[in-house]
Protein backbone atom coordinates (compact mmCIF):
# COMPACT_ATOMS: atom_id res chain seq x y z
CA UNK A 1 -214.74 -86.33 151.73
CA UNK A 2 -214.65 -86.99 147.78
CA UNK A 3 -217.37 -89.51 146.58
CA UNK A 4 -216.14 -91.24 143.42
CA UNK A 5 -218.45 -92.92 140.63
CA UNK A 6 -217.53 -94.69 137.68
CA UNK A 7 -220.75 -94.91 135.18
CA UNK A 8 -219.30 -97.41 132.32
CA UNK A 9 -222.48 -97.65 130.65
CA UNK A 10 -221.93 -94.59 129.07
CA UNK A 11 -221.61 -93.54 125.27
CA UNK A 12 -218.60 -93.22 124.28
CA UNK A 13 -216.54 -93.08 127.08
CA UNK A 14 -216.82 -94.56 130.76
CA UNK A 15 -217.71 -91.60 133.36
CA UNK A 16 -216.20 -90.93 136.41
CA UNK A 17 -217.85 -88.31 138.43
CA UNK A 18 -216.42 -86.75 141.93
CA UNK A 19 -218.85 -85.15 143.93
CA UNK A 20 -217.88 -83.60 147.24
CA UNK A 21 -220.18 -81.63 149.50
CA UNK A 22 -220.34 -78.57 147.28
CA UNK A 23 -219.18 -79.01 144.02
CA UNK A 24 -219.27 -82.16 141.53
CA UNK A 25 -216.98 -82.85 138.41
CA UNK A 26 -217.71 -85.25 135.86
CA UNK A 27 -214.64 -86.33 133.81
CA UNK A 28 -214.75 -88.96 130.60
CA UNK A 29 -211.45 -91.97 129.63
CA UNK A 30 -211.15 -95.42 128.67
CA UNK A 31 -211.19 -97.62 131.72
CA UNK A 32 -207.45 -98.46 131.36
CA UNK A 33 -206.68 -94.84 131.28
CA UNK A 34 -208.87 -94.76 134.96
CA UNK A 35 -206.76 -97.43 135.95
CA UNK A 36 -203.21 -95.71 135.35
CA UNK A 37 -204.11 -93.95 138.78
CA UNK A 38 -202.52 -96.49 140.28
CA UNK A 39 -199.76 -94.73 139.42
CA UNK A 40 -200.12 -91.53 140.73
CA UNK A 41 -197.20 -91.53 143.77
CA UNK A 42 -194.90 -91.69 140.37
CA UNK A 43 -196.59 -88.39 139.33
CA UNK A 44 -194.21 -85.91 141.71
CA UNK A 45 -196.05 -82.01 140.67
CA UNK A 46 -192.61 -81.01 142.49
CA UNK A 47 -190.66 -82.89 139.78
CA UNK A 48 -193.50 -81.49 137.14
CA UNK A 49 -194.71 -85.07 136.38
CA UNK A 50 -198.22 -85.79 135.91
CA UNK A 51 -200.59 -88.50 133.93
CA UNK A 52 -202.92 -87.24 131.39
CA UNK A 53 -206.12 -89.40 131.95
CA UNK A 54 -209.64 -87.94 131.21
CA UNK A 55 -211.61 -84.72 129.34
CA UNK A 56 -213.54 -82.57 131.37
CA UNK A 57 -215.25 -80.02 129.95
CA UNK A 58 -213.60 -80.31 126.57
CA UNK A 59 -210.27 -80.36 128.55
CA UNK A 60 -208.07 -82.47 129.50
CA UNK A 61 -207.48 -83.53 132.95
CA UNK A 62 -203.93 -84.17 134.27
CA UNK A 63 -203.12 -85.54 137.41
CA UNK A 64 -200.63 -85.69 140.21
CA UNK A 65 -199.17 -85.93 143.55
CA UNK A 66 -198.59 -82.82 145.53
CA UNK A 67 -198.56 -82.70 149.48
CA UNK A 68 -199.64 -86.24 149.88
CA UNK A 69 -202.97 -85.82 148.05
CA UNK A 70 -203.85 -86.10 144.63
CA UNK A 71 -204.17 -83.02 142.03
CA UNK A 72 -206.27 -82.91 139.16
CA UNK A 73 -205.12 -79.75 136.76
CA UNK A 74 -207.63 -78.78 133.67
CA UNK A 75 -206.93 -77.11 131.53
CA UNK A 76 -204.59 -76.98 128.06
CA UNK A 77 -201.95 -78.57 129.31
CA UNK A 78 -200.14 -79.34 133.00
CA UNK A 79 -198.85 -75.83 133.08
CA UNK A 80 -201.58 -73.55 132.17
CA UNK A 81 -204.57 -75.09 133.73
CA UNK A 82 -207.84 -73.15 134.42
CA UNK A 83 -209.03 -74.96 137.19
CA UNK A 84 -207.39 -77.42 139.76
CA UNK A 85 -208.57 -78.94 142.95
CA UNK A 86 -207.12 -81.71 145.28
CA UNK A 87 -208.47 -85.10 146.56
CA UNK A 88 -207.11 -87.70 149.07
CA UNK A 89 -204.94 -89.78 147.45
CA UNK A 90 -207.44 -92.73 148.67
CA UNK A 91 -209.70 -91.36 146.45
CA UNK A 92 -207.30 -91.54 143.27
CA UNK A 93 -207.06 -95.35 144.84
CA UNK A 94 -210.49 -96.20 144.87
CA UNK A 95 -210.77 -94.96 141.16
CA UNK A 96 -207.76 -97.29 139.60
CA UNK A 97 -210.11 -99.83 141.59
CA UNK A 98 -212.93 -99.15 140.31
CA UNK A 99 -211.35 -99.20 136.70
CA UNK A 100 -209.58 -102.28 137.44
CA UNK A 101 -213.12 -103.81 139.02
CA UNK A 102 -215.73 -101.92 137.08
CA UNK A 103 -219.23 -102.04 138.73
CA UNK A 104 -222.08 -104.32 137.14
């Protein structure tokens, strides 16, 4: 299970973080770029389409669809990431939602 929080009381930038059981990821974008997730079936990693939403680390973070479950790629670009890691696709969901919605 991926736990997804969207802090948009942050300077500059909105945060979302993902925490899972062991590891947590914290990754900064304009709530309408958060809200482009809504998009993500479009973004076919077989058809080497993703959506560039977010920094991480001084990266950026590009997403897709892959396996039914969403990929997020950081790194330079979508083809030579350093790190990558999956999450339902629910999860990618709940984030456009929570963009869409923010918290109060």
């Amino acid at each position: 299970m991926v736990e997804a929080m969207l802090d948009v009381d942050t300077d500059p930038l909105p945060v979302l973080t993902l925490r899972a059981e062991t590891w947590e990821l914290h990754i900064r974008a304009p709530l309408a770029d958060f809200s482009r997730l809504s998009g993500i079936r479009d973004a076919d990693w077989d058809e080497r389409r993703s959506l560039r939403i977010g920094v991480c680390a001084g990266a950026p973070v590009f997403w897709a669809m892959a396996d039914d479950q969403a990929v997020l790629l950081i790194g330079q670009d979508d083809e030579t990431w350093d790190i990558a890691l999956t999450i339902p696709l629910t999860t990618a969901d709940e984030i456009a939602t929570l963009a869409q919605h923010p918290p109060t």
